[in-house]
C-alpha atoms as a PDB file:
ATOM      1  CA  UNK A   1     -10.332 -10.156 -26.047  1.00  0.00           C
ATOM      2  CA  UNK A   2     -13.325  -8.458 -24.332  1.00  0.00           C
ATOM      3  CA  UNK A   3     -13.250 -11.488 -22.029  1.00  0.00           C
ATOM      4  CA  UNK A   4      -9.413 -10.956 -20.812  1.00  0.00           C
ATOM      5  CA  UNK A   5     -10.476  -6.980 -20.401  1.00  0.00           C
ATOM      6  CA  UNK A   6     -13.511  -8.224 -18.436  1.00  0.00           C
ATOM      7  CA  UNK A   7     -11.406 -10.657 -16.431  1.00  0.00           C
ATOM      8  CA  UNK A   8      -8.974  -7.356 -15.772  1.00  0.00           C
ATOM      9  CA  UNK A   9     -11.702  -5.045 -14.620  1.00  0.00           C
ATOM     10  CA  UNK A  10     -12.826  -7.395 -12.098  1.00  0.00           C
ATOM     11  CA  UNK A  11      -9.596  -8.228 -10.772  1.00  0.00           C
ATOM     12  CA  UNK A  12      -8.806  -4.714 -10.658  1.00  0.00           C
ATOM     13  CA  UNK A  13     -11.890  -3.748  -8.732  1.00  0.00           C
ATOM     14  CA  UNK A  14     -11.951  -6.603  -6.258  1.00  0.00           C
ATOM     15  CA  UNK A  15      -8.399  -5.092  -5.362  1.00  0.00           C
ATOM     16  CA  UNK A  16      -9.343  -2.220  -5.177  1.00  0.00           C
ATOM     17  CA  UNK A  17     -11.520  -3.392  -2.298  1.00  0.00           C
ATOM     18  CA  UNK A  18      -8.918  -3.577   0.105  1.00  0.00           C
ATOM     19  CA  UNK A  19      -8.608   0.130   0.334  1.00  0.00           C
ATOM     20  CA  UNK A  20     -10.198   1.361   3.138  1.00  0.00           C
ATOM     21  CA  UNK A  21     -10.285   5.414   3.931  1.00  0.00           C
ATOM     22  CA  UNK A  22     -10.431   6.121   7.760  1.00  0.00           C
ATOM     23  CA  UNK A  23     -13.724   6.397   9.053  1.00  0.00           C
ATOM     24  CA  UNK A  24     -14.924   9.914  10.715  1.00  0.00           C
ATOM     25  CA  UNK A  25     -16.169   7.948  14.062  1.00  0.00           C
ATOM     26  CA  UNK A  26     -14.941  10.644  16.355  1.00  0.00           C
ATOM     27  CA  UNK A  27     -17.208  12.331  19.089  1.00  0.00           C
ATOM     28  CA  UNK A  28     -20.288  14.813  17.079  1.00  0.00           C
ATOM     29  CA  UNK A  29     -20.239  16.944  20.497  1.00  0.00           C
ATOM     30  CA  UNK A  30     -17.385  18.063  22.344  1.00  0.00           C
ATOM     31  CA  UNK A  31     -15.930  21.460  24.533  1.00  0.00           C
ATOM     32  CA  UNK A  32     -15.426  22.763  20.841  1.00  0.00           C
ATOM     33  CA  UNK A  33     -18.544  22.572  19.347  1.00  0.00           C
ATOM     34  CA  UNK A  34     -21.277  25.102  17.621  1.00  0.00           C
ATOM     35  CA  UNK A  35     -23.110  25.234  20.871  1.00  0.00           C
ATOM     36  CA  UNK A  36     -20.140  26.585  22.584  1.00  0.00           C
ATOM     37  CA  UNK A  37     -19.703  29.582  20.452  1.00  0.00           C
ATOM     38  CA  UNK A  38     -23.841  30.118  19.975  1.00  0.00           C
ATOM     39  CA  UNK A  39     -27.035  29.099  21.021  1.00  0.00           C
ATOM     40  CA  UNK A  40     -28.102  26.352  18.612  1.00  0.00           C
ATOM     41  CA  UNK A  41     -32.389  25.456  19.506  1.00  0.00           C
ATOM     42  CA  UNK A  42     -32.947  21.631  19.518  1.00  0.00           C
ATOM     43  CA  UNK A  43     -35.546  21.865  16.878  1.00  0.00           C
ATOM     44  CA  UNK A  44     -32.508  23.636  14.065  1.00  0.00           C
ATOM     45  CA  UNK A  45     -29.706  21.024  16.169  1.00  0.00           C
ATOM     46  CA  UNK A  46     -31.843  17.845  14.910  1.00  0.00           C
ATOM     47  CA  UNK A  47     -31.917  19.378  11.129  1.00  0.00           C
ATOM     48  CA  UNK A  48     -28.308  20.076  11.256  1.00  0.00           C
ATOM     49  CA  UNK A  49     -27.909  16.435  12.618  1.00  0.00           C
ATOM     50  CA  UNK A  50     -29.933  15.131  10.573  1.00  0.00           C
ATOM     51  CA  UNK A  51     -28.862  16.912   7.422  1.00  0.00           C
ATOM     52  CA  UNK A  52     -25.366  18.276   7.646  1.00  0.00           C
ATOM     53  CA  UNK A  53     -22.984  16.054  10.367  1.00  0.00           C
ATOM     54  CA  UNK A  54     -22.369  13.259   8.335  1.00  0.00           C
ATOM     55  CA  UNK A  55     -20.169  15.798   6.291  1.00  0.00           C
ATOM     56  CA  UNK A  56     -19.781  18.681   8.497  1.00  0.00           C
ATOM     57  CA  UNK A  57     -18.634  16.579  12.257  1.00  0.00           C
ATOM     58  CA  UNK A  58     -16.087  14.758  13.791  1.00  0.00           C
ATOM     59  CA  UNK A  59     -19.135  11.979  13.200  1.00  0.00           C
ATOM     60  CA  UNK A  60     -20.300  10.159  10.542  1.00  0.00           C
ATOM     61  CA  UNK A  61     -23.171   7.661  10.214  1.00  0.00           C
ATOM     62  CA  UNK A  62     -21.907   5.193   7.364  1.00  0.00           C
ATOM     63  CA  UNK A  63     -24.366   3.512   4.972  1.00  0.00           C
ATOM     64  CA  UNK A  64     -23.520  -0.012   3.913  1.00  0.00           C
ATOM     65  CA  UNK A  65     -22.607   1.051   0.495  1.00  0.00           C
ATOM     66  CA  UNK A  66     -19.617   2.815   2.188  1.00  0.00           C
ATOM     67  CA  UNK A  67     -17.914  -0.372   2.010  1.00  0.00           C
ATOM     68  CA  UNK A  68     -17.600  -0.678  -2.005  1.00  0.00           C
ATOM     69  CA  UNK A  69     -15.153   1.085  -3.245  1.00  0.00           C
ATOM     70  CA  UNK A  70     -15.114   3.662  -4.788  1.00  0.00           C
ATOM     71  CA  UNK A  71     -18.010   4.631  -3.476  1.00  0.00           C
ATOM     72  CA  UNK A  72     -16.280   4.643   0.042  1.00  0.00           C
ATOM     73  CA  UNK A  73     -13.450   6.795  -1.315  1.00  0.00           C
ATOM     74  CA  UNK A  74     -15.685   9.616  -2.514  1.00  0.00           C
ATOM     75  CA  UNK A  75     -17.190   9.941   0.589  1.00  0.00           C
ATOM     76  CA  UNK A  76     -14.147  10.088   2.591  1.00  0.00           C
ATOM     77  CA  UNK A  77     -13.250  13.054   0.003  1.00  0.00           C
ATOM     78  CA  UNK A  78     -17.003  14.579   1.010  1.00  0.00           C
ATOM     79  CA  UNK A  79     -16.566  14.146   3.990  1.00  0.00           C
ATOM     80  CA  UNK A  80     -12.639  16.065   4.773  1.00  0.00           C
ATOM     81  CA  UNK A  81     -14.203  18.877   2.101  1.00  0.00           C
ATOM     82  CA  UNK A  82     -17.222  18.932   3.917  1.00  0.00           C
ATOM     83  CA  UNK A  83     -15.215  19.260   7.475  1.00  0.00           C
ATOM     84  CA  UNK A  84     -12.506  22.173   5.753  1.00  0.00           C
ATOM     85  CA  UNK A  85     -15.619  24.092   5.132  1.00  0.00           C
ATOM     86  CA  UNK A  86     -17.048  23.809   8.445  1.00  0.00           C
ATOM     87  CA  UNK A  87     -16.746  21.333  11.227  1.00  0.00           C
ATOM     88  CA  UNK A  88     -19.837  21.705  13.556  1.00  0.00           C
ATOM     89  CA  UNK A  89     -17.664  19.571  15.822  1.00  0.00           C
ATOM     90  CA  UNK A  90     -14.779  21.576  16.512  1.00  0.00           C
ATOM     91  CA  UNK A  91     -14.478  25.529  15.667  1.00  0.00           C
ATOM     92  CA  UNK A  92     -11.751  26.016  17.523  1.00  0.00           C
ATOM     93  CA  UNK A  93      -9.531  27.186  14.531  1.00  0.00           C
ATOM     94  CA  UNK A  94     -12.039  29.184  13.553  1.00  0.00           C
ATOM     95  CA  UNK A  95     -12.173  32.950  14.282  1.00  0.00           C
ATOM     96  CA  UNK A  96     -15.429  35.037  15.183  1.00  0.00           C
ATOM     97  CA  UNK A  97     -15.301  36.923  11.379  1.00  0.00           C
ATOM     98  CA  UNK A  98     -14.559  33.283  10.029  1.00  0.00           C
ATOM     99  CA  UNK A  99     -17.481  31.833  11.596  1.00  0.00           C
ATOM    100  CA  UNK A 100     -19.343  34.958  11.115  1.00  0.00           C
ATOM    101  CA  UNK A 101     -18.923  34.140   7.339  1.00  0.00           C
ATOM    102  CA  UNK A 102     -19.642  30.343   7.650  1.00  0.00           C
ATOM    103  CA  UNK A 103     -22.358  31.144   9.258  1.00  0.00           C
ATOM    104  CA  UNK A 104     -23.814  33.462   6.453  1.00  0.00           C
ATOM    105  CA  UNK A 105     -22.516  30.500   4.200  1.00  0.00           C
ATOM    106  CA  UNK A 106     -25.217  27.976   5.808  1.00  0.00           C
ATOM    107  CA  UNK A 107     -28.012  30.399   5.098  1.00  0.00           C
ATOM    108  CA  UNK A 108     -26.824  31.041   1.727  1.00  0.00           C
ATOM    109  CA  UNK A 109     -25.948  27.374   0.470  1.00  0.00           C
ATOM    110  CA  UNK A 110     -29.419  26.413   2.127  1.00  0.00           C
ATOM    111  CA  UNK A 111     -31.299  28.814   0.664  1.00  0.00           C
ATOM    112  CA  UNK A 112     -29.968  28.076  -2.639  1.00  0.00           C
ATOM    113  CA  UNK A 113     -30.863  24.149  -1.698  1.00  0.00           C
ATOM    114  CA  UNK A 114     -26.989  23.264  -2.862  1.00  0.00           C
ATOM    115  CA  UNK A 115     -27.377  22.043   0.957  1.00  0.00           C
ATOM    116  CA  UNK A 116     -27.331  19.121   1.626  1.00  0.00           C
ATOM    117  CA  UNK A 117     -25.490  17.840  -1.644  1.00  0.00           C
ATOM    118  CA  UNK A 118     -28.040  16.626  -4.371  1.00  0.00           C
ATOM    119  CA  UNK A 119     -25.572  13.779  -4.752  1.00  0.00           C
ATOM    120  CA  UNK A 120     -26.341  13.137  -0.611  1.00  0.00           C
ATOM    121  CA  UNK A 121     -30.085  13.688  -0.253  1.00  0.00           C
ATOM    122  CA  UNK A 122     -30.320  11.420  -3.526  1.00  0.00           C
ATOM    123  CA  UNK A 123     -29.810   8.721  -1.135  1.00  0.00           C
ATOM    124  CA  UNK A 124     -30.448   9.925   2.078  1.00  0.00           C
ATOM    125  CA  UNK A 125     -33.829  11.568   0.952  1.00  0.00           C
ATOM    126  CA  UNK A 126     -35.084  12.394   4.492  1.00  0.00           C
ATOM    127  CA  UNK A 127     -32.194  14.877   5.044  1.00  0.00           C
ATOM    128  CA  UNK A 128     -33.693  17.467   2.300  1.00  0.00           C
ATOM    129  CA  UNK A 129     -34.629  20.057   3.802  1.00  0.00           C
ATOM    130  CA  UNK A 130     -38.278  21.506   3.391  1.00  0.00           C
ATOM    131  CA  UNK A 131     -39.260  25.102   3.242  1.00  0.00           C
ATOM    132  CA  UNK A 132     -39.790  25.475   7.341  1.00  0.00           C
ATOM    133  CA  UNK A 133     -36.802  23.838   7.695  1.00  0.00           C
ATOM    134  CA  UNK A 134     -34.952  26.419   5.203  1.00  0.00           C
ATOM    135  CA  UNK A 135     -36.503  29.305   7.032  1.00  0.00           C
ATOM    136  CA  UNK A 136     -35.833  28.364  10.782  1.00  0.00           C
ATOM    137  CA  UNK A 137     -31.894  28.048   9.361  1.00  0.00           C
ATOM    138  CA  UNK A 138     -32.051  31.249   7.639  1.00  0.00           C
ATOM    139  CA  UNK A 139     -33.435  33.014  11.236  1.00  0.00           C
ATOM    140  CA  UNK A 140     -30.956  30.794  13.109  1.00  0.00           C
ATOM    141  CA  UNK A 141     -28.278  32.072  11.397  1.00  0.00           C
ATOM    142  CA  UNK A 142     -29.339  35.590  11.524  1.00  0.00           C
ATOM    143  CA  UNK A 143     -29.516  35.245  15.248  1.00  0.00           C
ATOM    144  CA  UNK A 144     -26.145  33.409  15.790  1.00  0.00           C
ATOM    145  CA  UNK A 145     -24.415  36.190  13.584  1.00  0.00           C
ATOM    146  CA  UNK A 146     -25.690  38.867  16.169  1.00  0.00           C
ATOM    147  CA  UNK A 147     -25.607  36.915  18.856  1.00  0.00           C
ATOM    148  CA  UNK A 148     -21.819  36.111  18.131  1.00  0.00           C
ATOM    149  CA  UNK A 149     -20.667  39.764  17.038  1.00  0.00           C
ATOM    150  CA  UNK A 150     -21.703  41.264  20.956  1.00  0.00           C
ATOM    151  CA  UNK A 151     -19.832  38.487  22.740  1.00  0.00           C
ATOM    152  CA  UNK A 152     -16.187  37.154  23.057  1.00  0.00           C
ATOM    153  CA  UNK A 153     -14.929  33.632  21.715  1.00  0.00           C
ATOM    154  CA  UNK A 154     -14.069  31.272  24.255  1.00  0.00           C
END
């Protein structure tokens, strides 16, 4: 009996193999992106590469595991939440209160370190973010709130 429910299982999870969610493998930077609405420094753009596109661009960098389901399936679902909060790849649908409020968002899920996911800097440990790291957000965001409430969008 536990031998036919083994035999099951596997068969059922080597099937279940042959699911494959689309990959995010679109372009990270385009005409759309943060930088086009504010000034993002190089030194907070590599933490938010680093730490936040493979959930919040049109790019992701995939692990192998992504390839073993269902591990591959709860990524993809990280990954479209991740996006429908904010896509630092395209805020085009965005308006300025919108991304006025994403923007406080960042600083608040950061400084509460429920950014990056536990679940993703299990894993990925070098995407935690430190105390500096937490800070320079914090004053980025601060900055791109003003600077983006005396301007137009484009």
């Amino acid at each position: 009996m536990i031998r036919n429910i083994f035999i099951v299982l596997l068969i059922l999870f080597l099937a279940f193999q042959f699911i494959r969610p689309a990959r995010n493998n679109g372009m990270a930077s385009s005409g759309k992106d943060i930088t086009h609405y504010v000034h993002v420094p190089d030194t907070v753009m590599h933490i938010l590469q680093y730490s936040c596109y493979d959930c919040h661009s049109n790019h992701t960098n995939y692990p192998w595991y992504i390839n073993i389901n269902p591990a591959g399936l709860w990524m993809r679902q990280h990954i479209l939440y991740g996006k429908k909060a904010i896509n630092f790849s395209d805020l085009s649908g965005f308006t300025k209160k919108k991304i006025m409020h994403r923007l406080a968002d960042i600083a608040e899920q950061v400084e509460k370190e429920d950014m990056p996911l536990p679940s993703y800097t299990f894993i990925h440990r070098k995407a935690r973010l430190d105390s500096g790291q937490i800070k320079l957000i914090k004053a980025w965001t601060d900055s791109a709130k003003k600077e983006l409430a005396s301007r137009e969008l484009p």
